[in-house]
Protein backbone atom coordinates (compact mmCIF):
# COMPACT_ATOMS: atom_id res chain seq x y z
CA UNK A 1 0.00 0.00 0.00
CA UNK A 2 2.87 2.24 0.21
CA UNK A 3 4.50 1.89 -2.94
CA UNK A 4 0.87 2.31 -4.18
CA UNK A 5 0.19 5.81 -2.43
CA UNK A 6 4.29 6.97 -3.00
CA UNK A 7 3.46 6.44 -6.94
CA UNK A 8 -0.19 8.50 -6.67
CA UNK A 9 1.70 11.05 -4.63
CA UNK A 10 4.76 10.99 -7.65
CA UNK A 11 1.82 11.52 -10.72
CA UNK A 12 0.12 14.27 -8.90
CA UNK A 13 3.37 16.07 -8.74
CA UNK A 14 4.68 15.56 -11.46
CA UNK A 15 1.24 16.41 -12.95
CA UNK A 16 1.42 19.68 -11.17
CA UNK A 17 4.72 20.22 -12.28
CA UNK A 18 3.61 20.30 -15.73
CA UNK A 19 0.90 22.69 -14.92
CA UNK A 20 3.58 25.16 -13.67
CA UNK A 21 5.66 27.19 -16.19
CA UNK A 22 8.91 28.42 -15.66
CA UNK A 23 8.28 31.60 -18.07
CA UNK A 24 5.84 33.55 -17.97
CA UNK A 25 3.75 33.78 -21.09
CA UNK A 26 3.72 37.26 -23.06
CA UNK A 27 0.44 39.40 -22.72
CA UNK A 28 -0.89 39.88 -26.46
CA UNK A 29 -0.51 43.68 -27.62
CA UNK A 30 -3.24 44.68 -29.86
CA UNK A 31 -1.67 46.27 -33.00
CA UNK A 32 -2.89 49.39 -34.64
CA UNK A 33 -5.41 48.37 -37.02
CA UNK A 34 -4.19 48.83 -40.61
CA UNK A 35 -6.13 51.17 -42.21
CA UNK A 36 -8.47 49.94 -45.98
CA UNK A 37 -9.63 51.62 -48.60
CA UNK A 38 -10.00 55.38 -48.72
CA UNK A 39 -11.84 56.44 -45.33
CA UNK A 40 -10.18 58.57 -43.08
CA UNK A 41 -8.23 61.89 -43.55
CA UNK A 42 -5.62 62.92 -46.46
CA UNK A 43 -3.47 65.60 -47.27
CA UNK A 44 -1.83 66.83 -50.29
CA UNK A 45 1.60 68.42 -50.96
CA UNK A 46 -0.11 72.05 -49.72
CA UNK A 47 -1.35 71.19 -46.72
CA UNK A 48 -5.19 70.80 -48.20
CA UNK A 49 -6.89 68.16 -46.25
CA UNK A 50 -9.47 65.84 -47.59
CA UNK A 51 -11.78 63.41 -45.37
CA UNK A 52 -13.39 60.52 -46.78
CA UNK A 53 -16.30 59.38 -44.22
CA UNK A 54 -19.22 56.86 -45.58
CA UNK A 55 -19.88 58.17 -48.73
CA UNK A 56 -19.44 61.96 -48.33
CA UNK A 57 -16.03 63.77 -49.15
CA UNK A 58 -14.76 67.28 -48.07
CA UNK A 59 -11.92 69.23 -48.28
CA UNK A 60 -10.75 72.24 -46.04
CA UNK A 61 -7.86 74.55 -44.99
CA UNK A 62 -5.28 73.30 -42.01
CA UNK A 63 -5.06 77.26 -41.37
CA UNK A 64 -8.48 78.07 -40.88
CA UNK A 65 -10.55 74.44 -41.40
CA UNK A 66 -12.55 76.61 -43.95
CA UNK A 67 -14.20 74.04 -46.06
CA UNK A 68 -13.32 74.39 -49.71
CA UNK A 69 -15.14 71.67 -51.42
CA UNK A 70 -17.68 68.90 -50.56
CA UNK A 71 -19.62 66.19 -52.05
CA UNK A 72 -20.01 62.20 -52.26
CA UNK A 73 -17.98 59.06 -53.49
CA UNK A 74 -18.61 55.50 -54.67
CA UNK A 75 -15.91 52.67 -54.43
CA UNK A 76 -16.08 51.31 -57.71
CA UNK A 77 -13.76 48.45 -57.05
CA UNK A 78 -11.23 48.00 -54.11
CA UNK A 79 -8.84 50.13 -55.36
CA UNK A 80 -10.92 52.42 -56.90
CA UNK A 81 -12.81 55.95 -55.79
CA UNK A 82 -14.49 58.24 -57.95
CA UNK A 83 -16.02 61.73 -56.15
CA UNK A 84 -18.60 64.28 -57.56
CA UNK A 85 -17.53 67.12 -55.71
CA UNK A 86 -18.61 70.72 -55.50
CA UNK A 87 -15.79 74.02 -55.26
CA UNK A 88 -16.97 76.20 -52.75
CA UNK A 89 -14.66 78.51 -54.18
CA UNK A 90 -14.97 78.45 -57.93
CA UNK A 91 -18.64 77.38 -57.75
CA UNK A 92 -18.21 74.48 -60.08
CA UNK A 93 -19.05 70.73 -60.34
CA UNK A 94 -16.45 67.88 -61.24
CA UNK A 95 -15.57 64.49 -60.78
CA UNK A 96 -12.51 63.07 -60.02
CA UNK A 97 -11.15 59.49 -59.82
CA UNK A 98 -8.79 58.41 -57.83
CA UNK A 99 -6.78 54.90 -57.82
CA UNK A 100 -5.48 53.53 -54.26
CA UNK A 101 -1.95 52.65 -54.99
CA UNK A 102 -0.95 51.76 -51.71
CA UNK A 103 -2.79 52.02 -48.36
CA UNK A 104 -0.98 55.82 -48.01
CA UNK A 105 -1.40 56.70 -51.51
CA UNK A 106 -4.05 58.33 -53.73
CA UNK A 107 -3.25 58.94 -57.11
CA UNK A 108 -5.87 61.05 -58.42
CA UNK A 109 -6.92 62.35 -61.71
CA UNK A 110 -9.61 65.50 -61.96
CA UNK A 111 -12.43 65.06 -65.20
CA UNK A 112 -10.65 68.59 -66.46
CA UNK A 113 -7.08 66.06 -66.49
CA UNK A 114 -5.29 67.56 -63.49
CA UNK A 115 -3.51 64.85 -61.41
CA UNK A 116 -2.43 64.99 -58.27
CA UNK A 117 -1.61 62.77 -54.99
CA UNK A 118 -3.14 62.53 -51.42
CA UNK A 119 -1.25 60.97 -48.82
CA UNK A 120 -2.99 58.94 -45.84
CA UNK A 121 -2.52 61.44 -42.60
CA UNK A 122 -2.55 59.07 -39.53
């Protein structure tokens, strides 16, 4: 009966032995979520910031946040946005599409053929 209770007493410990790590196991970090398509804030190379927030689009001024245009866009594939935007300050109408090269790039082309690029402001 003792060699029968010493081995129970051996398999518990050595069963709580293998409960018990040595090292401590790392706490998960939760990343930054990595930003998709085209919503959220951009700038281009003057400072002009454009917001993309379901389905409407402005732009305005860093200086002054004076709005400067405003209007609507449809994802037309993954990688693609086209806006119908109104110019507060020439009082006109356009469209422009705009091609999401990367995740911080937007390559876009005005209907009157300008181009230009926003960059993803984080």
């Amino acid at each position: 009966m003792k060699i029968r209770t010493l081995l129970v007493l051996l398999g518990a410990a050595a069963a709580l032995t293998a409960c018990n790590t040595s090292s401590p196991r790392p706490i998960p970090v939760a990343a930054s979520p990595v930003q998709t398509g085209v919503e959220g804030s951009w700038a281009d190379p003057n400072g002009i910031i454009s917001t993309f927030q379901a389905g409407t689009f402005t732009t305005r001024t860093t200086d002054s946040n004076q709005l400067l245009a405003s209007g609507t866009y449809v994802n037309t594939s993954p990688s693609l946005v086209e806006i119908s935007m109104t110019s507060l300050v020439r009082k006109t109408q356009s469209k422009v599409n705009c091609a999401l090269v990367t995740q911080s790039q937007l390559n876009c082309t005005s209907d009157a053929g300008a181009q230009f690029t926003l960059t993803r402001r984080m």
